[in-house]
N, C-alpha and C. Protein backbone atom coordinates (compact mmCIF):
# COMPACT_ATOMS: atom_id res chain seq x y z
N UNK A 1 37.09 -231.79 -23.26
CA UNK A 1 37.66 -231.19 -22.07
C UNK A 1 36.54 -230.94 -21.07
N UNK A 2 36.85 -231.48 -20.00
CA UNK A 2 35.90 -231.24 -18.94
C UNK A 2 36.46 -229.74 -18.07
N UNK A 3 34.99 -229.09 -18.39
CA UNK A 3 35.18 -227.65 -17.13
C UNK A 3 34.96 -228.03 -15.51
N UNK A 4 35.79 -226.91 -15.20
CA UNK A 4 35.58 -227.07 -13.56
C UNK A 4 34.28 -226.22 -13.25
N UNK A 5 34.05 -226.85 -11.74
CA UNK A 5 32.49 -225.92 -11.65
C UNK A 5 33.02 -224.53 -12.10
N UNK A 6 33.67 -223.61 -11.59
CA UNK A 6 33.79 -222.43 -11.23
C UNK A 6 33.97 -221.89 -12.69
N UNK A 7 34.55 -222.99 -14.19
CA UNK A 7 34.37 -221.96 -15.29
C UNK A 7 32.88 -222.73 -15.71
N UNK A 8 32.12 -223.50 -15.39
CA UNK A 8 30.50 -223.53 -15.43
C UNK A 8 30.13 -222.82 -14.69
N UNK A 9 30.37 -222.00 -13.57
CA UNK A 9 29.55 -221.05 -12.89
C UNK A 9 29.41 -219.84 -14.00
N UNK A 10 30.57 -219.35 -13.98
CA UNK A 10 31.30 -218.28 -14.78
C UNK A 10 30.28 -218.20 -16.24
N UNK A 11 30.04 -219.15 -17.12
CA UNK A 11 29.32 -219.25 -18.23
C UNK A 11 27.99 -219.13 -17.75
N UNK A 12 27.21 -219.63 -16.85
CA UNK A 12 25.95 -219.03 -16.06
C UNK A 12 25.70 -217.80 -15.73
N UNK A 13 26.98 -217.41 -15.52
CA UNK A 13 26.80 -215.74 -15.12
C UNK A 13 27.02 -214.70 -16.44
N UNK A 14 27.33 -215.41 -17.26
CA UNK A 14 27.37 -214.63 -18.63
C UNK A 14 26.21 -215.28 -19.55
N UNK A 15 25.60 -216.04 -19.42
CA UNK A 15 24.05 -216.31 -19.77
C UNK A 15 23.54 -215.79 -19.31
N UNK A 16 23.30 -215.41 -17.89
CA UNK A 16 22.43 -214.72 -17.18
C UNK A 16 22.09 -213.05 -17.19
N UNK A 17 23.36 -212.80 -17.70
CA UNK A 17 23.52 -210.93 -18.35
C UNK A 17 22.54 -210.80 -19.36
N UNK A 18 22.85 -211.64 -20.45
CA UNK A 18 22.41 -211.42 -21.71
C UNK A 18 20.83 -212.26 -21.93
N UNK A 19 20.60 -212.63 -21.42
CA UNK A 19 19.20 -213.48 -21.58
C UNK A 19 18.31 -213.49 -20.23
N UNK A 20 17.43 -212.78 -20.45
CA UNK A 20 16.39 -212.82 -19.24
C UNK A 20 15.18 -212.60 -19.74
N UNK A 21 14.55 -212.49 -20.81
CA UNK A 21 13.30 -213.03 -21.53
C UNK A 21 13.08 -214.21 -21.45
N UNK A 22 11.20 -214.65 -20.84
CA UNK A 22 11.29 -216.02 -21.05
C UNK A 22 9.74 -216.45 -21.77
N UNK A 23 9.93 -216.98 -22.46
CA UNK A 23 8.67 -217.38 -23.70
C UNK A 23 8.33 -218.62 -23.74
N UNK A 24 6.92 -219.60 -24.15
CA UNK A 24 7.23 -220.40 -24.01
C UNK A 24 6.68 -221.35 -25.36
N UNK A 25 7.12 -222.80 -25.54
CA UNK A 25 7.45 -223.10 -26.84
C UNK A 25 6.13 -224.57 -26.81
N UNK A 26 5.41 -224.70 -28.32
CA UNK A 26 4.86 -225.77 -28.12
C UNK A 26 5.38 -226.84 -28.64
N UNK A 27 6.47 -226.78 -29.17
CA UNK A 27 7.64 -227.59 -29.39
C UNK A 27 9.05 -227.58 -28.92
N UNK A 28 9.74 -228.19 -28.75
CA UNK A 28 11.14 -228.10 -28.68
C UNK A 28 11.79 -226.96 -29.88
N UNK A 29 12.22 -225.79 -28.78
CA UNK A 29 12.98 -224.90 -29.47
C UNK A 29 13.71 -224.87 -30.21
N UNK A 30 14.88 -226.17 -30.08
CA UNK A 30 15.76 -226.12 -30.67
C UNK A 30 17.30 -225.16 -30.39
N UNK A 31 17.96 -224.52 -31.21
CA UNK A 31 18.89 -223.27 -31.57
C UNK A 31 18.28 -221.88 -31.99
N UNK A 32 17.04 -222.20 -32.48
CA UNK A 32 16.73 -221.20 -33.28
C UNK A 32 15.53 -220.05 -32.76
N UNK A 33 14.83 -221.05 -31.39
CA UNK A 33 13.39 -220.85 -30.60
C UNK A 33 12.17 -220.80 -31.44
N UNK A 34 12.30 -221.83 -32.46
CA UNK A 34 11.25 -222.51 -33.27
C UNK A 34 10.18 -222.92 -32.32
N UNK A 35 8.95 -222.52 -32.96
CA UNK A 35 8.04 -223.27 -31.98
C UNK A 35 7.16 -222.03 -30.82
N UNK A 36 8.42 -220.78 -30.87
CA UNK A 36 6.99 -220.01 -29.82
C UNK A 36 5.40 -219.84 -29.96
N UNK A 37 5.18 -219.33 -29.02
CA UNK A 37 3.55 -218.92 -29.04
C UNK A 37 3.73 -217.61 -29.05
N UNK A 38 3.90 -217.48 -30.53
CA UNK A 38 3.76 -215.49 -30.24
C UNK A 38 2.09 -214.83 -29.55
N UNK A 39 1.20 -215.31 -29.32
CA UNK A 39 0.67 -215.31 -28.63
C UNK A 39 0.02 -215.01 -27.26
N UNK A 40 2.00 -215.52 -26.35
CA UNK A 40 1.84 -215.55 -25.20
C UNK A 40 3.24 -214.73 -24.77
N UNK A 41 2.61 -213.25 -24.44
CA UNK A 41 3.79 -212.75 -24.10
C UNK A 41 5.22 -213.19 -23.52
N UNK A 42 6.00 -212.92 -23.60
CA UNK A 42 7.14 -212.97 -22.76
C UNK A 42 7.32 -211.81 -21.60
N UNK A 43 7.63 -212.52 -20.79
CA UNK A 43 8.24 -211.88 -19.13
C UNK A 43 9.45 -212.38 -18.83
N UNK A 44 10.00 -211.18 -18.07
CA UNK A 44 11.16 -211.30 -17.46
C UNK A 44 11.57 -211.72 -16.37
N UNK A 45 12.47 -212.49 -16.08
CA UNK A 45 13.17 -213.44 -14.86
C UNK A 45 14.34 -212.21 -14.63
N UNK A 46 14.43 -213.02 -12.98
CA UNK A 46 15.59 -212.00 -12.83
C UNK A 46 16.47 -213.64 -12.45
N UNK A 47 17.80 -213.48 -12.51
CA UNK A 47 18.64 -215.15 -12.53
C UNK A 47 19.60 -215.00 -11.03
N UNK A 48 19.51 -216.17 -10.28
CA UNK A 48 19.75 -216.21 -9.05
C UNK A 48 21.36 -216.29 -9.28
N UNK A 49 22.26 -216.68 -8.29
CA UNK A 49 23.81 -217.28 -8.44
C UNK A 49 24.02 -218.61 -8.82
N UNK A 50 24.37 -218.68 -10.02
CA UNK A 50 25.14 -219.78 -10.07
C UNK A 50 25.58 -221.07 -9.25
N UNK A 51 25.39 -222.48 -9.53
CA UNK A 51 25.36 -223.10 -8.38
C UNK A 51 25.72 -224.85 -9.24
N UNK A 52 27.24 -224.72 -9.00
CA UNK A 52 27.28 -226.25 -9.78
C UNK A 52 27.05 -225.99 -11.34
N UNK A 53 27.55 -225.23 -11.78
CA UNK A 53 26.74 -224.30 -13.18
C UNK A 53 25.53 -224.49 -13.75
N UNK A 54 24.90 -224.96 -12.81
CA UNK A 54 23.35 -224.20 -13.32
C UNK A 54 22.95 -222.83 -12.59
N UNK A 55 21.70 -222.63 -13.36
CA UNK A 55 21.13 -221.22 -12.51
C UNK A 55 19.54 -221.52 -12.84
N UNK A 56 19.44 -220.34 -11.46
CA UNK A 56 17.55 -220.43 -11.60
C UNK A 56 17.32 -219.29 -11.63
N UNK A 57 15.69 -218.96 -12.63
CA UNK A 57 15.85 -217.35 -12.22
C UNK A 57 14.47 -217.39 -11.41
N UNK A 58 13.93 -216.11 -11.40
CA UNK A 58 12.85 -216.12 -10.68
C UNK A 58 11.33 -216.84 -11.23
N UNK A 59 10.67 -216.84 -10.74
CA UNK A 59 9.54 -217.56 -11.29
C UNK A 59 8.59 -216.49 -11.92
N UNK A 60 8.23 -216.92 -13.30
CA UNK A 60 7.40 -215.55 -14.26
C UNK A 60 6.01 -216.09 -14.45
N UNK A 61 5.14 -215.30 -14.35
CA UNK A 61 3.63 -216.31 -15.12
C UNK A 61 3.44 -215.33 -16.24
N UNK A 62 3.51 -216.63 -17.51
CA UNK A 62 3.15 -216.38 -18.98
C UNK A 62 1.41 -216.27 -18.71
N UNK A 63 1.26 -215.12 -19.85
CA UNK A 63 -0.77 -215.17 -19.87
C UNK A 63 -0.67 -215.72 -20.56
N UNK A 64 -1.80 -216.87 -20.72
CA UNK A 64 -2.03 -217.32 -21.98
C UNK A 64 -3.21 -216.64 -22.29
N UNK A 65 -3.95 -216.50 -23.34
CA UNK A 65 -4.82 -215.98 -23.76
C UNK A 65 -6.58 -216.60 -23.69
N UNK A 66 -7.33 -215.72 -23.95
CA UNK A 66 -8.74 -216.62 -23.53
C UNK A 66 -9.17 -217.66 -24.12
N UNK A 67 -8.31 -217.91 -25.68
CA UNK A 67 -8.85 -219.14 -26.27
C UNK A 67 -7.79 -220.42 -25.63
N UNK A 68 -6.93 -219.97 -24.88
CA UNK A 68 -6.04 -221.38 -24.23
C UNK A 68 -5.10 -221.78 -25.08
N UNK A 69 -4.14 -222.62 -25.19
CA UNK A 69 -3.44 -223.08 -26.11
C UNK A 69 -2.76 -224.40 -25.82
N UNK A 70 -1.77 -224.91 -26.52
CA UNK A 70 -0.61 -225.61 -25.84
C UNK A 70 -1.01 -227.03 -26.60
N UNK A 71 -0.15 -227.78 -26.32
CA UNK A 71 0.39 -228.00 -25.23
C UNK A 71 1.54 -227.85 -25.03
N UNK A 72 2.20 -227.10 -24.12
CA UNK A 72 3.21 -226.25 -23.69
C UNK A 72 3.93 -227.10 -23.00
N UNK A 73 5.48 -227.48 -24.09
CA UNK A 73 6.14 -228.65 -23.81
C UNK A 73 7.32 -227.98 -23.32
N UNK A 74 8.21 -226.66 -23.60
CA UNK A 74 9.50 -226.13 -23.37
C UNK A 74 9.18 -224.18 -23.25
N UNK A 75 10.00 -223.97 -22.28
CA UNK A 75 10.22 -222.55 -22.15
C UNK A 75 11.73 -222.14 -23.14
N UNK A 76 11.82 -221.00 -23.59
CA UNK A 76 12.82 -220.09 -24.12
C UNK A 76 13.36 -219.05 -23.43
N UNK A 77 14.79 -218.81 -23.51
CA UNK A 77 15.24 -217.34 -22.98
C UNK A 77 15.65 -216.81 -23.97
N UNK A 78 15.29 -215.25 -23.60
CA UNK A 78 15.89 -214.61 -24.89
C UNK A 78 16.23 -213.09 -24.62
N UNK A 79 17.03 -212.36 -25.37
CA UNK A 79 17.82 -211.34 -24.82
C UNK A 79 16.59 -209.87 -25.05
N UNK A 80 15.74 -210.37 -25.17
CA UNK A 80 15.13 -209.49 -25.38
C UNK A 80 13.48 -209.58 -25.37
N UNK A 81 12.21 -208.50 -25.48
CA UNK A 81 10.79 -208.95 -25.29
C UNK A 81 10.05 -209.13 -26.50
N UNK A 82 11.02 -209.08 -27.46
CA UNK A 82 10.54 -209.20 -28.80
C UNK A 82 11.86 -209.26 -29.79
N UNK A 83 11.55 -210.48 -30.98
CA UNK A 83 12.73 -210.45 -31.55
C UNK A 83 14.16 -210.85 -30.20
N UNK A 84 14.89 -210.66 -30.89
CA UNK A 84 16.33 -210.40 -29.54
C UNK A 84 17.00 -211.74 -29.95
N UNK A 85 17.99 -212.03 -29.20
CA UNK A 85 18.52 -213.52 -29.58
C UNK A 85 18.08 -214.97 -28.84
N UNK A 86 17.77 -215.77 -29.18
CA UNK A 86 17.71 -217.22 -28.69
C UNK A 86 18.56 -217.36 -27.99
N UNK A 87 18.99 -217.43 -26.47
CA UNK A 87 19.95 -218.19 -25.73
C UNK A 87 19.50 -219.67 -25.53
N UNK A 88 18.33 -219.69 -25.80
CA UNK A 88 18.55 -221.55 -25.22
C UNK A 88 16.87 -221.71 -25.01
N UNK A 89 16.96 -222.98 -24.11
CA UNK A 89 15.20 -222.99 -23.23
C UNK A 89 15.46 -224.78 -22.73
N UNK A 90 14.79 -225.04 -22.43
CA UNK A 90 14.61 -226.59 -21.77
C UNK A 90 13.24 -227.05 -21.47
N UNK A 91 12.96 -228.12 -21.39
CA UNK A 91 11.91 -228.79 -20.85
C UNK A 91 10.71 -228.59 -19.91
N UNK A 92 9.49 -228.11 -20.29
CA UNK A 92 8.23 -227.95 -18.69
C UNK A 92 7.90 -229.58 -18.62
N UNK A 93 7.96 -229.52 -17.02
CA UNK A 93 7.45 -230.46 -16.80
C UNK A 93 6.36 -230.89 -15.90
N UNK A 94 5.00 -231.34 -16.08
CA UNK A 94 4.71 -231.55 -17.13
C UNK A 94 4.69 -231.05 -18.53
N UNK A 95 3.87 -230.75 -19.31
CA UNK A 95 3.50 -230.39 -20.19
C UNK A 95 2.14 -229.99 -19.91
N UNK A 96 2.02 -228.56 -20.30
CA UNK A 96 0.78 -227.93 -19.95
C UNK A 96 -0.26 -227.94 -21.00
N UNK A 97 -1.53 -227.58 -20.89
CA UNK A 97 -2.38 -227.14 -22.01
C UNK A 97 -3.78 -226.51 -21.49
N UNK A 98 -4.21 -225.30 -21.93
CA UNK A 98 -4.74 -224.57 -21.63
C UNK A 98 -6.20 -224.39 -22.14
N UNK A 99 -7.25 -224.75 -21.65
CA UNK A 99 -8.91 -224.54 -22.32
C UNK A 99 -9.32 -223.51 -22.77
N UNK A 100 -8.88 -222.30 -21.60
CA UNK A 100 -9.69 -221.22 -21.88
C UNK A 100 -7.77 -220.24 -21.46
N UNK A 101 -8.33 -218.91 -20.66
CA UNK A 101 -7.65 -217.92 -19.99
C UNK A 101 -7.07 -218.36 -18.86
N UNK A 102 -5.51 -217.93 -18.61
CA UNK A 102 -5.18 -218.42 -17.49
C UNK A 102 -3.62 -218.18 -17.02
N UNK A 103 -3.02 -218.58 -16.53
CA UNK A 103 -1.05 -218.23 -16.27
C UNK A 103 -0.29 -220.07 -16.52
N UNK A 104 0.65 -219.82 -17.00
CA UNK A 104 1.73 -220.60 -17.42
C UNK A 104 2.89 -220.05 -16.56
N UNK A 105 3.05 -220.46 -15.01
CA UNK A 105 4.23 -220.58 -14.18
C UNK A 105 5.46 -221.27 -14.38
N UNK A 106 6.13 -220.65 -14.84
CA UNK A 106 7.71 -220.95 -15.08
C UNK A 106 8.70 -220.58 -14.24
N UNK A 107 9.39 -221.51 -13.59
CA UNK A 107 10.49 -221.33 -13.21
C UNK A 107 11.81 -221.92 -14.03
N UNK A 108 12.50 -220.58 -14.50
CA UNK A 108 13.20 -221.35 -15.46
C UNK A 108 14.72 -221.70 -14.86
N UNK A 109 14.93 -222.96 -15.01
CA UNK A 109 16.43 -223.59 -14.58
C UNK A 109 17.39 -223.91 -16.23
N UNK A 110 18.32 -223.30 -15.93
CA UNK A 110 19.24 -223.97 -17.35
C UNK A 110 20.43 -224.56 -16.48
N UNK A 111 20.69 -225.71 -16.72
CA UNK A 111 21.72 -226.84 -16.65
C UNK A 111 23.25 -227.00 -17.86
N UNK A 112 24.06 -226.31 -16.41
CA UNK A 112 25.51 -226.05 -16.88
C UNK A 112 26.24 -227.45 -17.89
């Protein structure tokens, strides 16, 4: 069954309640958000309106730490700054990787 935009908006706006942690992954997350960098804190997005059912939220910079890491292939959202539930995550593009100390700019988009 194909949704209309407006019940893909609708599911954006109820992702967007519950998930506004964003972490980021050196693998593909998956279901489960396998793969974080506990490492690299998580920050919070705030999520714009709905649009064609996707959404964007605001743009967060992850620290990475002084020894660097990555390579930082996917971001995560999650309902919370620790622990909390997996809502999802998608693709950075490029793919980052880090030498030393520094920020990991995310703008995170999820696609309705």
């Amino acid at each position: 069954m194909a949704l209309s935009t407006t019940a893909r908006n609708a599911q954006a706006s109820a992702f967007a309640a519950g998930a506004t942690w964003i972490s980021v992954h050196t693998g593909d997350p998956g279901t489960t958000g396998a793969n974080e960098d506990a490492t690299v804190p998580r920050k919070q997005t705030t999520w714009g309106a709905p649009s064609g059912g996707d959404i964007v939220g605001s743009q967060v910079a992850l620290d990475i730490s002084g020894a660097g890491g990555g390579p930082y292939t996917h971001f995560g959202v999650w309902s919370a700054v620790s622990g909390g539930v997996f809502w999802g995550g998608n693709t950075l593009t490029p793919a980052e990787t880090f030498l030393g100390a520094g920020q990991l700019r995310v703008t995170p988009t999820i696609d309705g």
